[in-house]
Protein backbone atom coordinates (compact mmCIF):
# COMPACT_ATOMS: atom_id res chain seq x y z
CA UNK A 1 -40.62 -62.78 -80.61
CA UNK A 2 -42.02 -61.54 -77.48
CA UNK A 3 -44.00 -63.98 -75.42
CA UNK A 4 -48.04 -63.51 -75.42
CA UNK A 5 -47.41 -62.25 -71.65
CA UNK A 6 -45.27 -59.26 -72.61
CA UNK A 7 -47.12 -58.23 -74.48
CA UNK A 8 -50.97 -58.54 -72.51
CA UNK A 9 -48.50 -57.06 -69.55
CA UNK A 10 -49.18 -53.05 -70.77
CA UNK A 11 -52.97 -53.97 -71.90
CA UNK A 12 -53.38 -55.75 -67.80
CA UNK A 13 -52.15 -52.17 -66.20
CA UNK A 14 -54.33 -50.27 -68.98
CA UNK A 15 -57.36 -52.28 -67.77
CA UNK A 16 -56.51 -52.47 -64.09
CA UNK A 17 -56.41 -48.73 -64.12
CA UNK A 18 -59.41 -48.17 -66.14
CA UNK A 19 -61.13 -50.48 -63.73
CA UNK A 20 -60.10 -48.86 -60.36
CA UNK A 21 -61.23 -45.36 -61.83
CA UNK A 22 -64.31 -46.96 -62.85
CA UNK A 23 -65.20 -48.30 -59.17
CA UNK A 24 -63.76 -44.38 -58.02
CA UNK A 25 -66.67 -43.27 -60.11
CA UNK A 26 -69.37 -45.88 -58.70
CA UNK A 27 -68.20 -44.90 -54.85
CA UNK A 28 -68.23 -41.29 -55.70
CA UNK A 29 -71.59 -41.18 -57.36
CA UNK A 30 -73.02 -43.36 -54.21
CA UNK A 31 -71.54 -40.96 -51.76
CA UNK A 32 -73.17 -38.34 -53.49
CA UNK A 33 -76.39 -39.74 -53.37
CA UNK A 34 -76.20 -40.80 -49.89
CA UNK A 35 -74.71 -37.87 -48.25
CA UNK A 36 -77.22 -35.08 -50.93
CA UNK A 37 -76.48 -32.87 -53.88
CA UNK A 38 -73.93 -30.88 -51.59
CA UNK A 39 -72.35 -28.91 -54.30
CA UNK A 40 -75.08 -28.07 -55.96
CA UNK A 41 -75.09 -28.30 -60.01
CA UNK A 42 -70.99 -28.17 -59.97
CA UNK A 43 -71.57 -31.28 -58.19
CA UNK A 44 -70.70 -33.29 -60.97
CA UNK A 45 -67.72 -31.77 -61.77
CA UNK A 46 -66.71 -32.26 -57.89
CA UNK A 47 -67.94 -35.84 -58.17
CA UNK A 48 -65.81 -36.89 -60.56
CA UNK A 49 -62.89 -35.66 -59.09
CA UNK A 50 -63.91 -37.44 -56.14
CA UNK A 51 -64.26 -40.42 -58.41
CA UNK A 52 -60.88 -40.00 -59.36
CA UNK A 53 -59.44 -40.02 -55.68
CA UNK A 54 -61.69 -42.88 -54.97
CA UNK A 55 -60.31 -44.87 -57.80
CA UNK A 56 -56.44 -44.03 -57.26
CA UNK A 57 -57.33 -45.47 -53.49
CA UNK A 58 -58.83 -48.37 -55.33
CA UNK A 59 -55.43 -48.67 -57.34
CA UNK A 60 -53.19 -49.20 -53.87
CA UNK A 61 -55.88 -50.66 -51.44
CA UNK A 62 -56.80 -53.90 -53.54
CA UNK A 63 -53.43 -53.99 -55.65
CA UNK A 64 -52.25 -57.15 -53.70
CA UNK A 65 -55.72 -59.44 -53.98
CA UNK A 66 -56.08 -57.95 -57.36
CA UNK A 67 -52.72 -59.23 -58.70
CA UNK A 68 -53.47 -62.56 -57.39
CA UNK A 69 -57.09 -62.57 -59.21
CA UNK A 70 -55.04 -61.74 -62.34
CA UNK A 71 -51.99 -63.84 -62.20
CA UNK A 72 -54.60 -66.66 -61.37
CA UNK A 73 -56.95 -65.38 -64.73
CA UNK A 74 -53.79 -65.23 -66.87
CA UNK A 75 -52.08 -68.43 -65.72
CA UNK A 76 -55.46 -70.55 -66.13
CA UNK A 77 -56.68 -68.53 -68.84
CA UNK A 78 -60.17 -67.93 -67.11
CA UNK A 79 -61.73 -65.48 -69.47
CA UNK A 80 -65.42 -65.59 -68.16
CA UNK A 81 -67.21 -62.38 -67.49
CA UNK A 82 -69.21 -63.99 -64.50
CA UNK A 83 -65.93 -64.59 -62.88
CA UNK A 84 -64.36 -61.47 -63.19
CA UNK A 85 -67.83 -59.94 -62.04
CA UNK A 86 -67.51 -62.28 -58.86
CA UNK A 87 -64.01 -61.68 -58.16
CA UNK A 88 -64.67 -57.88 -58.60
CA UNK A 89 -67.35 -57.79 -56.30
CA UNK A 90 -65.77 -59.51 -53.55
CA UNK A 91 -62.86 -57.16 -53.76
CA UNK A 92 -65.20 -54.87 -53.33
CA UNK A 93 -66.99 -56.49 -50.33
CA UNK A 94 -63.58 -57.28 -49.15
CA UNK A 95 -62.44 -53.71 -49.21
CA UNK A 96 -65.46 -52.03 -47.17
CA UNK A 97 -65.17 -54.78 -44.72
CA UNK A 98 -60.96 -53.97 -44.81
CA UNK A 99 -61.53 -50.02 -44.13
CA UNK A 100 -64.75 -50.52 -41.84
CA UNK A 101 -62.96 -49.78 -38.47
CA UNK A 102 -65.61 -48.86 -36.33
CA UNK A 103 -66.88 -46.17 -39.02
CA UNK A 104 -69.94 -47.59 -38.91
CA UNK A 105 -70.11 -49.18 -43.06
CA UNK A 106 -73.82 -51.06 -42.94
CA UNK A 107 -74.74 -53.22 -45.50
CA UNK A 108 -75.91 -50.46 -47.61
CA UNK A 109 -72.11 -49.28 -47.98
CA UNK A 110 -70.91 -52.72 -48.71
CA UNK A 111 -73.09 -53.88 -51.44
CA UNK A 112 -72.54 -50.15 -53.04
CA UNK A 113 -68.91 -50.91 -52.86
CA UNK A 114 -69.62 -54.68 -53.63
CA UNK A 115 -71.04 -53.39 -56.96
CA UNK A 116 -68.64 -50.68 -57.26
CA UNK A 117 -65.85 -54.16 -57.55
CA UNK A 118 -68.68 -55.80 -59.46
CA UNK A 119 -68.33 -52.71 -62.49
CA UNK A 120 -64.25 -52.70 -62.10
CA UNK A 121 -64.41 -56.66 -62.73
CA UNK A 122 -66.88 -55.68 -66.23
CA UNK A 123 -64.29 -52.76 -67.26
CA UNK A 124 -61.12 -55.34 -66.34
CA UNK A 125 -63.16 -57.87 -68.26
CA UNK A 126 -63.46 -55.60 -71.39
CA UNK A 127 -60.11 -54.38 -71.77
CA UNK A 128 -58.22 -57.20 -70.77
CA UNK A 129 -59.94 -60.48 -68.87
CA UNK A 130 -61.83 -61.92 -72.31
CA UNK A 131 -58.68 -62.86 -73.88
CA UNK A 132 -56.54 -63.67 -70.43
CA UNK A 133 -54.76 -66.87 -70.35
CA UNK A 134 -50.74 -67.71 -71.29
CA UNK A 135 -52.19 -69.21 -74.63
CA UNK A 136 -54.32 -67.04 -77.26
CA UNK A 137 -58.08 -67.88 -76.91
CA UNK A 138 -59.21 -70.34 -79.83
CA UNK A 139 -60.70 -68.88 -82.63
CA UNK A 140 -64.49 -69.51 -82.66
């Protein structure tokens, strides 16, 4: 039989990528309301495109700090949404602060991508953070 990490191992890169397209959407729909409806009603369309280049930047730029947060979920089994909204968010934080190289990111663009980590941490959460750990989570 195949041990209980084998098998989370497909459901933890299901829910990491969910999560990084989720943040790709957050970004993307704050750059379009900071920088104005500049496509006009395709926007949307355009935006979510954007989301998706957003979130497959997400996927490489936080892939190291991200795979510590997990290994460190699964081998402790911390299955709390609070943490993985914390942890999420300061990736987040981390990663404005990482690419800020005299672009000029305020704290406007920081929280927005601080929440942006906040919402991967929820989807990450959902798929595959409320039953992390090496052990199955006790039936209630």
């Amino acid at each position: 039989m195949p041990s209980r990490l084998a098998i989370r191992a497909p459901v933890i890169v299901v829910a990491y990528m969910a999560a990084a397209l989720a943040a790709g959407l957050i970004v993307s729909a704050y750059d379009v309301l900071v920088t104005g409806p500049i496509f006009a009603l395709e926007s949307l369309g355009k935006a979510a495109a954007l989301g998706f280049v957003y979130g497959s930047i997400a996927v490489v730029m936080v892939a190291l700090p991200a795979a510590l947060c997990i290994v460190l979920a699964e081998f402790f089994g911390w299955r709390t949404l609070w943490l993985h909204l914390l942890l999420g968010g300061l990736l987040g934080a981390g990663m404005a602060r990482l690419i800020d190289h005299g672009t000029g990111f305020g704290l406007r663009t920081t929280i927005a991508l601080a929440v942006a980590g906040a919402v991967a941490g929820l989807v990450y959460w959902a798929i595959a953070g409320r039953k992390a750990g090496l052990r199955a989570p006790r039936s209630s």
